[in-house]
N, C-alpha and C. Protein backbone atom coordinates (compact mmCIF):
# COMPACT_ATOMS: atom_id res chain seq x y z
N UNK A 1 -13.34 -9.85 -5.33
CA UNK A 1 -13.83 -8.55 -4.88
C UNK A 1 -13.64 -8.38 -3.37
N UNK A 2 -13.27 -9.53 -2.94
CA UNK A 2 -13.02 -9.69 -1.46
C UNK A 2 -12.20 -8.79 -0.81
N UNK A 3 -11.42 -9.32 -1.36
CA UNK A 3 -9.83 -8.76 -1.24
C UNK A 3 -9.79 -7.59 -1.45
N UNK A 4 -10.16 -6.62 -3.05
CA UNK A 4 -10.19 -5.84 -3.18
C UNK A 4 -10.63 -4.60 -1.81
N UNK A 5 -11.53 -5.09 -1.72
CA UNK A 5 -12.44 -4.40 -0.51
C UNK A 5 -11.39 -4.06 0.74
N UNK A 6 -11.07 -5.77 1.00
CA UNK A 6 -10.10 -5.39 1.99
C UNK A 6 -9.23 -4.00 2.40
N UNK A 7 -8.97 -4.52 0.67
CA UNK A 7 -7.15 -3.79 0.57
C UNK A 7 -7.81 -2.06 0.76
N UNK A 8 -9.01 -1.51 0.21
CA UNK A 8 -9.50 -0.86 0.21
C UNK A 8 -9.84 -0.21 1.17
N UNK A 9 -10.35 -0.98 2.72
CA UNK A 9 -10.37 -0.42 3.96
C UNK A 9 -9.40 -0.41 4.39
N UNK A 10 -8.23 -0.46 3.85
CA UNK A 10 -6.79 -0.61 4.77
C UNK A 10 -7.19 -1.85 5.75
N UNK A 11 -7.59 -2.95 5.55
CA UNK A 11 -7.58 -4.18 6.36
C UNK A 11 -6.86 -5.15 6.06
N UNK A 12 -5.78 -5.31 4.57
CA UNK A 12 -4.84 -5.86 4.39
C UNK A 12 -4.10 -5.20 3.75
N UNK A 13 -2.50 -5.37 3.60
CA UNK A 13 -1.52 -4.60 2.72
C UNK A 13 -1.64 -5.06 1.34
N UNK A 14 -0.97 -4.51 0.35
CA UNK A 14 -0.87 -4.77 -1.31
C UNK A 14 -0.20 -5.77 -1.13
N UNK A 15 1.07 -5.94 -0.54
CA UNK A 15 1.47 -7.65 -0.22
C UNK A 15 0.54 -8.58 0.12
N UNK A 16 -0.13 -8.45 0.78
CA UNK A 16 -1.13 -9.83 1.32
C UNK A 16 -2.13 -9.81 0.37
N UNK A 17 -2.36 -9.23 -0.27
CA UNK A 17 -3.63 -8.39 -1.50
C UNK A 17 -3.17 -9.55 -2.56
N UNK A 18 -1.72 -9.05 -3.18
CA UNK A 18 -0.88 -9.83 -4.33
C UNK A 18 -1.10 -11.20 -4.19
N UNK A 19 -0.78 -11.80 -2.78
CA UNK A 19 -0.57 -13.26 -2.43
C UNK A 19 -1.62 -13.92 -2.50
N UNK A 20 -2.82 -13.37 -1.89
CA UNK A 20 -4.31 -13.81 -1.76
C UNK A 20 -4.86 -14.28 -3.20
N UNK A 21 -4.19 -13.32 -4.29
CA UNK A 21 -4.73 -12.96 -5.20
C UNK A 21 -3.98 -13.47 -6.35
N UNK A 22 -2.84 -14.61 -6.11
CA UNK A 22 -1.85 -15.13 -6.80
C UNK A 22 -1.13 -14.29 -7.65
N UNK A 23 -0.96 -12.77 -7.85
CA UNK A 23 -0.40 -11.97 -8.20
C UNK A 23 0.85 -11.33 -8.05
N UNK A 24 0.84 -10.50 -8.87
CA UNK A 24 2.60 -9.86 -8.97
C UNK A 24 1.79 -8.65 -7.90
N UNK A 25 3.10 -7.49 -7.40
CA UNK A 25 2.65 -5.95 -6.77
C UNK A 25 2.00 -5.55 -8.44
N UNK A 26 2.54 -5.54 -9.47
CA UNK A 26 2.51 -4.50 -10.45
C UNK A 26 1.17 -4.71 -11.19
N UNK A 27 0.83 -5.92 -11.49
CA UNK A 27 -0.79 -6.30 -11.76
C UNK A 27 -1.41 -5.91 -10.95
N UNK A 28 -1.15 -5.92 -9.09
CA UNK A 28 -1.92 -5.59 -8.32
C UNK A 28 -2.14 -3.93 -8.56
N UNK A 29 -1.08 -3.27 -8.49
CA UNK A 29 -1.19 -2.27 -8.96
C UNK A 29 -1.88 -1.53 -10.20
N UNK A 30 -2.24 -2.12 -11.18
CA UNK A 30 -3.02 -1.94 -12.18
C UNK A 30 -4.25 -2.20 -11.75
N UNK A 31 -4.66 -3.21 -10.82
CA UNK A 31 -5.70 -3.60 -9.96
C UNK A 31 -6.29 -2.48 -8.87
N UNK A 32 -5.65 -1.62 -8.62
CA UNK A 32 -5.92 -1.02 -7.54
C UNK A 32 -6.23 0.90 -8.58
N UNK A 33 -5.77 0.52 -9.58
CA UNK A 33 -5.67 2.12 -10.06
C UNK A 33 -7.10 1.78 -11.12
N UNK A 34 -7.54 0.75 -11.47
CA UNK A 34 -9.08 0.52 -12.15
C UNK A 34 -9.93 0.64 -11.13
N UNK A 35 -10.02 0.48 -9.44
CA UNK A 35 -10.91 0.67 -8.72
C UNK A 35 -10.55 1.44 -7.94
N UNK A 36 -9.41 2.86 -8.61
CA UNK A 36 -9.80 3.92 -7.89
C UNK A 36 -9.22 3.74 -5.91
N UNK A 37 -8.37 3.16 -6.13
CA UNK A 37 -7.51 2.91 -5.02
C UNK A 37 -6.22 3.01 -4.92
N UNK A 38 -5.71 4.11 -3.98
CA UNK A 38 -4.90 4.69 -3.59
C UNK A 38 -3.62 3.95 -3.36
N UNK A 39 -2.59 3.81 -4.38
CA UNK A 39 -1.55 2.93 -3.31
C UNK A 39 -0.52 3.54 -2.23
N UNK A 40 -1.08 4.85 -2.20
CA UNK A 40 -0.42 5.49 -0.82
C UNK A 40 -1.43 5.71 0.77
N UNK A 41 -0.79 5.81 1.56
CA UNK A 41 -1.64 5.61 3.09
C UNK A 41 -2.19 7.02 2.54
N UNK A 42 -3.17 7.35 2.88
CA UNK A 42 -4.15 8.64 2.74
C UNK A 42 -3.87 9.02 3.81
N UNK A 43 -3.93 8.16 5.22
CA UNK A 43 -4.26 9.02 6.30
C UNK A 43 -2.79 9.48 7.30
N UNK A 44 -2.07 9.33 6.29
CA UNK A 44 -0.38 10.09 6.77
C UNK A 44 -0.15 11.14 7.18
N UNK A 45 0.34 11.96 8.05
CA UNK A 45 0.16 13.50 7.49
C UNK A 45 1.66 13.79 7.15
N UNK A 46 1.88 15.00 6.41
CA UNK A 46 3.11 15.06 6.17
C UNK A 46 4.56 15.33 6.81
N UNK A 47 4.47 15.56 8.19
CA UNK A 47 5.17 15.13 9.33
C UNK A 47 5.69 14.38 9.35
N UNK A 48 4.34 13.21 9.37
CA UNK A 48 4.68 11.69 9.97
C UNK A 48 5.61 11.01 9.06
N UNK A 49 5.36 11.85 7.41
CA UNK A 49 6.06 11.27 6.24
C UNK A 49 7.25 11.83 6.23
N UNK A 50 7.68 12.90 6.51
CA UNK A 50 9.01 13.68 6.87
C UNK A 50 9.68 13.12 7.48
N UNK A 51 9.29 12.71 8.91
CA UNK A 51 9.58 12.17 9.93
C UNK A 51 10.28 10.33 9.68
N UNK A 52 9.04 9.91 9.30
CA UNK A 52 9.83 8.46 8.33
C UNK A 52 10.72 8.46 7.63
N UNK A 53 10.88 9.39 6.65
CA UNK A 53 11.98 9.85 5.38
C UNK A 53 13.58 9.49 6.46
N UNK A 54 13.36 10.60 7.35
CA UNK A 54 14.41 11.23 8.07
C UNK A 54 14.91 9.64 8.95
N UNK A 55 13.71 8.89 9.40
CA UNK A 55 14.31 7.72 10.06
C UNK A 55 15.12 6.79 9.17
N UNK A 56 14.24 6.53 8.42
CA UNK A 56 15.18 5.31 7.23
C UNK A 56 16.43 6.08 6.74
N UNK A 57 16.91 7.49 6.57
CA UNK A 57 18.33 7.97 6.32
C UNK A 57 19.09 7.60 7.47
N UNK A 58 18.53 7.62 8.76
CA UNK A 58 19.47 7.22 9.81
C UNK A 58 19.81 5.42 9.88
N UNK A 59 18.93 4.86 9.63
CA UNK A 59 19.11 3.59 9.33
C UNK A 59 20.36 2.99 8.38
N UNK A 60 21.37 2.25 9.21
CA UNK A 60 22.38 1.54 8.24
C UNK A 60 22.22 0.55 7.30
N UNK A 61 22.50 0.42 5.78
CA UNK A 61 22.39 -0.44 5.51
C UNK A 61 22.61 -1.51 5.59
């Protein structure tokens, strides 16, 4: 429940969540949608998400 919490205040990522938690993302993910936890940043605005989109297209693979 530790962890959970964590991941919950945004005080660790779903990666460190998974690892802590000897888990896959996708269990974690089933983990996070039974307690009602968001696996997207809430506090993004859609700018900032535009704005990211637009960086990673400029990015080479």
């Amino acid at each position: 429940m530790i962890v959970i919490e964590l991941l919950r205040q945004g005080d660790i990522s779903a990666g460190r969540a998974a690892k802590l938690l000897g888990i896959d993302r996708w269990q974690l993910a089933e983990i996070m949608f039974a307690y009602g936890i968001s696996p997207f940043d809430d506090t993004i605005t859609r700018e900032e998400l535009e704005r990211e989109v637009i960086e990673c297209d400029r990015k080479p693979m």
